[in-house]
N, C-alpha and C. Protein backbone atom coordinates (compact mmCIF):
# COMPACT_ATOMS: atom_id res chain seq x y z
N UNK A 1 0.85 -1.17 0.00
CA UNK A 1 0.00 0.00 0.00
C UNK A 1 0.90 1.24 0.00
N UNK A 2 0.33 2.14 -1.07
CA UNK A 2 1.35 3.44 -0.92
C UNK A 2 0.98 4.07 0.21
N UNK A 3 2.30 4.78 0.97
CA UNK A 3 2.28 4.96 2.45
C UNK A 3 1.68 6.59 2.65
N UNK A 4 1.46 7.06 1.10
CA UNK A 4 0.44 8.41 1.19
C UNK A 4 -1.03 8.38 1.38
N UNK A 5 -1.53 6.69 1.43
CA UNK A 5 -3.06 6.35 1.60
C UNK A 5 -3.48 6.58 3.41
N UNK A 6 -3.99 7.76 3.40
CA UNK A 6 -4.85 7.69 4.93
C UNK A 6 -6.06 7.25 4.90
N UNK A 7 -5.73 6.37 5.77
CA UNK A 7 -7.26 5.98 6.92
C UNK A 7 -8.27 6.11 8.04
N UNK A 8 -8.92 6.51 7.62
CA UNK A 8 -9.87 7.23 8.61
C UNK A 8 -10.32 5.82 9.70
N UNK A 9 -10.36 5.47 11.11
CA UNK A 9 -10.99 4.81 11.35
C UNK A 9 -11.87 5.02 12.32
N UNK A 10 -13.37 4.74 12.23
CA UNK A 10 -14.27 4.84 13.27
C UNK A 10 -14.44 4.54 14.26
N UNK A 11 -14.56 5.26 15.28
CA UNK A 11 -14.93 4.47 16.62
C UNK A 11 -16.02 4.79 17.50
N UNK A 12 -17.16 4.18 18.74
CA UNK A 12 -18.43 4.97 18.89
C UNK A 12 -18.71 3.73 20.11
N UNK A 13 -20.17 4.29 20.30
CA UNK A 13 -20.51 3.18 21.61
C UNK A 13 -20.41 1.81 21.21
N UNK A 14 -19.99 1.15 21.50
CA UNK A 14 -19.52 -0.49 21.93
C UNK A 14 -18.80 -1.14 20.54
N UNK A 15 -18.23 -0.22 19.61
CA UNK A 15 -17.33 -0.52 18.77
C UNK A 15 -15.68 -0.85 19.57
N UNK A 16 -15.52 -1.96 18.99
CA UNK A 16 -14.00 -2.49 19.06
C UNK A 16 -13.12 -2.78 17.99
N UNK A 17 -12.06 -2.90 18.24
CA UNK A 17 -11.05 -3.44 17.15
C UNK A 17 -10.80 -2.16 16.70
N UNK A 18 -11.02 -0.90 17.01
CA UNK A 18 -10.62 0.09 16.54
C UNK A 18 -8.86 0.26 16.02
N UNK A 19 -8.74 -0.19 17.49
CA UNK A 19 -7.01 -0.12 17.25
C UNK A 19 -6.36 -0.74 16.94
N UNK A 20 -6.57 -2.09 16.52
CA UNK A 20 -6.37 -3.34 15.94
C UNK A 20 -6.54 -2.88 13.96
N UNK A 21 -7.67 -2.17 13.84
CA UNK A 21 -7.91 -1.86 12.40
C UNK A 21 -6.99 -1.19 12.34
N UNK A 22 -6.68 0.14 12.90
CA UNK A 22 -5.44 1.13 12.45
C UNK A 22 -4.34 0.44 11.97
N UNK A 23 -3.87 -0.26 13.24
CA UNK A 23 -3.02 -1.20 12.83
C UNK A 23 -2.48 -1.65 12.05
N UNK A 24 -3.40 -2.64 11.42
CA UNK A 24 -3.65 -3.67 10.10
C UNK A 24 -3.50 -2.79 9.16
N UNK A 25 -4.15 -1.61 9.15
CA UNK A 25 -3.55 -0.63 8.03
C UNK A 25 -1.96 0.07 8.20
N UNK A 26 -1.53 0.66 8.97
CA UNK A 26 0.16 0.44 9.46
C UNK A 26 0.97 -0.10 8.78
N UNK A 27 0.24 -1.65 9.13
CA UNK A 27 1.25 -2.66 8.75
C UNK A 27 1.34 -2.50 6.99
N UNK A 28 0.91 -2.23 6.86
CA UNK A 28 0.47 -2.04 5.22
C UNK A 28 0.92 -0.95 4.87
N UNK A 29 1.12 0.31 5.40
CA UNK A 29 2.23 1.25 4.96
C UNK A 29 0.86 2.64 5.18
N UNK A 30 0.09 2.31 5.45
CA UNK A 30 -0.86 3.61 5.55
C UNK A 30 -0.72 4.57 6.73
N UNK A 31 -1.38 5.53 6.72
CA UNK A 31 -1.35 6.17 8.03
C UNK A 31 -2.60 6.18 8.61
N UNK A 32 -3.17 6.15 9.84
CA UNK A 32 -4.34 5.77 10.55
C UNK A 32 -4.98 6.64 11.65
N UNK A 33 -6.06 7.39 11.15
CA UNK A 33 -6.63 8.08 12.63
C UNK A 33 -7.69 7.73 13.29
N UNK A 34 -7.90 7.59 14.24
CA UNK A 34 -8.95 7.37 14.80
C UNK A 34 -9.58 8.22 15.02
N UNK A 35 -11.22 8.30 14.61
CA UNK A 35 -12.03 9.20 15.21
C UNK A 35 -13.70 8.61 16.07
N UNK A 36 -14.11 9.48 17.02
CA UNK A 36 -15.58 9.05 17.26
C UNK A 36 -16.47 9.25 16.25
N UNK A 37 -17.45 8.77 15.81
CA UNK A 37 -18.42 9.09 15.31
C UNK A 37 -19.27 9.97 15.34
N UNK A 38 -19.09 10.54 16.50
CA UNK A 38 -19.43 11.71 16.60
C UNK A 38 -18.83 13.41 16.35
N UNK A 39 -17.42 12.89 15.86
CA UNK A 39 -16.71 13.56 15.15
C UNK A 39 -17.22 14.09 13.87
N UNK A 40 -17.67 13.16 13.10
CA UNK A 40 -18.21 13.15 11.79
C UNK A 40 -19.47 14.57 11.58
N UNK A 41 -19.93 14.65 12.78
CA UNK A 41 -20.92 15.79 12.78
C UNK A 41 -20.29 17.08 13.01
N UNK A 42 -19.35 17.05 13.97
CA UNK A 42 -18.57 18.49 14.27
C UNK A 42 -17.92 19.09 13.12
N UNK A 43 -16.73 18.14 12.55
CA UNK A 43 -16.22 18.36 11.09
C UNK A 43 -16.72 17.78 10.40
N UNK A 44 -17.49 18.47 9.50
CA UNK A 44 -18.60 17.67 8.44
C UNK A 44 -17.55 17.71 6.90
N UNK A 45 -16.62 17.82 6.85
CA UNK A 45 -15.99 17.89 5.31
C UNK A 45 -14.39 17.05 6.09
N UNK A 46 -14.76 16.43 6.87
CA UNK A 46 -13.51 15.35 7.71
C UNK A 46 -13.06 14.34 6.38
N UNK A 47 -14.08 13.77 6.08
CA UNK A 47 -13.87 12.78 4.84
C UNK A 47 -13.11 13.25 3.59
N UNK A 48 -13.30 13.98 3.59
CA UNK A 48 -12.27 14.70 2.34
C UNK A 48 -11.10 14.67 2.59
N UNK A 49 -10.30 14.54 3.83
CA UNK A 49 -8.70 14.17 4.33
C UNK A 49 -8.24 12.89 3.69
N UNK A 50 -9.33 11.88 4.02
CA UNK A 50 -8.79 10.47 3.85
C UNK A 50 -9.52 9.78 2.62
N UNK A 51 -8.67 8.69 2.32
CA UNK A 51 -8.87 8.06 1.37
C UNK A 51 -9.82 6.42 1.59
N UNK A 52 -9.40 6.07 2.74
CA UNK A 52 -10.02 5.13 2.96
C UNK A 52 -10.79 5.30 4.21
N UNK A 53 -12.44 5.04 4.56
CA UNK A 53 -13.28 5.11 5.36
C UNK A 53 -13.33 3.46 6.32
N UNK A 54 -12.68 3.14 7.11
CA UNK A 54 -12.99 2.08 7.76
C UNK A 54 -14.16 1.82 9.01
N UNK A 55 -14.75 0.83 9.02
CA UNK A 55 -15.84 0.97 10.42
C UNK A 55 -15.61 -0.60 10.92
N UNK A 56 -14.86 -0.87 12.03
CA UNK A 56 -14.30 -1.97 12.70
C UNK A 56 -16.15 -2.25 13.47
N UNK A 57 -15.28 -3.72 13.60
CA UNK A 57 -16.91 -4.36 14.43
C UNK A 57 -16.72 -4.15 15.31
N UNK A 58 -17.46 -4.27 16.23
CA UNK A 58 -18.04 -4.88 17.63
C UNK A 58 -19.52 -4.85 17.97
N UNK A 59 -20.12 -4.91 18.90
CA UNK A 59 -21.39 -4.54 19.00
C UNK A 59 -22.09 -3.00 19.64
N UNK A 60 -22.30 -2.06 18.44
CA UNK A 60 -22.55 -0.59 18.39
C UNK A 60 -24.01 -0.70 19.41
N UNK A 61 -23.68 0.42 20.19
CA UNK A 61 -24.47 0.36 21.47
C UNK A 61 -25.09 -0.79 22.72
N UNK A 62 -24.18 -1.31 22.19
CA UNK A 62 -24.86 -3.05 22.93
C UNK A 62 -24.94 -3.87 22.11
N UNK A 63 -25.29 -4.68 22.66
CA UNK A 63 -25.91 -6.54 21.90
C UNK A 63 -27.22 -6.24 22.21
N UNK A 64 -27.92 -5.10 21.70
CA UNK A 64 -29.35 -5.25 21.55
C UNK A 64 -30.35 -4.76 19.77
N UNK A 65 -31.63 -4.95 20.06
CA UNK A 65 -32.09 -5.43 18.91
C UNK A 65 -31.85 -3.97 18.25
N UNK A 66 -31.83 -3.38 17.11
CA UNK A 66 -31.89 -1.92 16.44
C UNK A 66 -30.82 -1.52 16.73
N UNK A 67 -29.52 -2.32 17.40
CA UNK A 67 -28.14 -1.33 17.61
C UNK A 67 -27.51 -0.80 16.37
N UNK A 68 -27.57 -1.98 15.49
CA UNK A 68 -26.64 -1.39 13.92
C UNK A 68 -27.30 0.30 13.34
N UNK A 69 -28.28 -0.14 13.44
CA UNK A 69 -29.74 1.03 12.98
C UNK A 69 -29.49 2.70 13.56
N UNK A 70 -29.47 2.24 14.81
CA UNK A 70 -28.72 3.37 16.01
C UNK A 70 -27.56 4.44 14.87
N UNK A 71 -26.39 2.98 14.70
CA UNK A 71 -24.91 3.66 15.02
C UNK A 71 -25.13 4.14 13.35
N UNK A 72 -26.30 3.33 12.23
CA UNK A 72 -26.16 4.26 11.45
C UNK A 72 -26.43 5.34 10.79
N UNK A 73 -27.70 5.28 11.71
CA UNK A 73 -28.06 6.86 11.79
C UNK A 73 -26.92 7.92 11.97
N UNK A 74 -26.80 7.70 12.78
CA UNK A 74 -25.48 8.68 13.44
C UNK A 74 -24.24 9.02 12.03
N UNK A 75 -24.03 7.89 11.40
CA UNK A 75 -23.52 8.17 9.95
C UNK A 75 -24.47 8.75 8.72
N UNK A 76 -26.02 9.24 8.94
CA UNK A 76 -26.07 9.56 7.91
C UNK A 76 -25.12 10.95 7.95
């Protein structure tokens, strides 16, 4: 990976592997930031920095029913 590719990576209620994703991109020659998701609303033209948009798993707001739904609202 050319080492001028940045990665944006997401992070928010009960998301993991955040830092594990950066990582994995690292290792690969990228550069990696982490942000909350709630970032995305404060700087609304954030995405225009990076080239690649990552969203690591875990379970967004809990292990309950409508969590995915939740966290992607929050991304429209």
């Amino acid at each position: 990976m050319d080492n001028n590719v940045k990665v944006l990576v997401i992070t928010g209620d009960g998301v993991n592997c955040e830092r594990e994703t950066a990582r994995a991109f690292e290792l690969c020659g990228a550069t990696s930031t982490i942000k909350h998701v709630n970032d995305l609303d404060e700087e609304r033209n954030i995405l225009e920095n990076f080239d690649i948009l990552a969203l690591p798993g875990g379970f967004s707001f809990g292990d309950e029913l409508g969590s995915g739904k939740v966290f992607s609202l929050k991304l429209e």
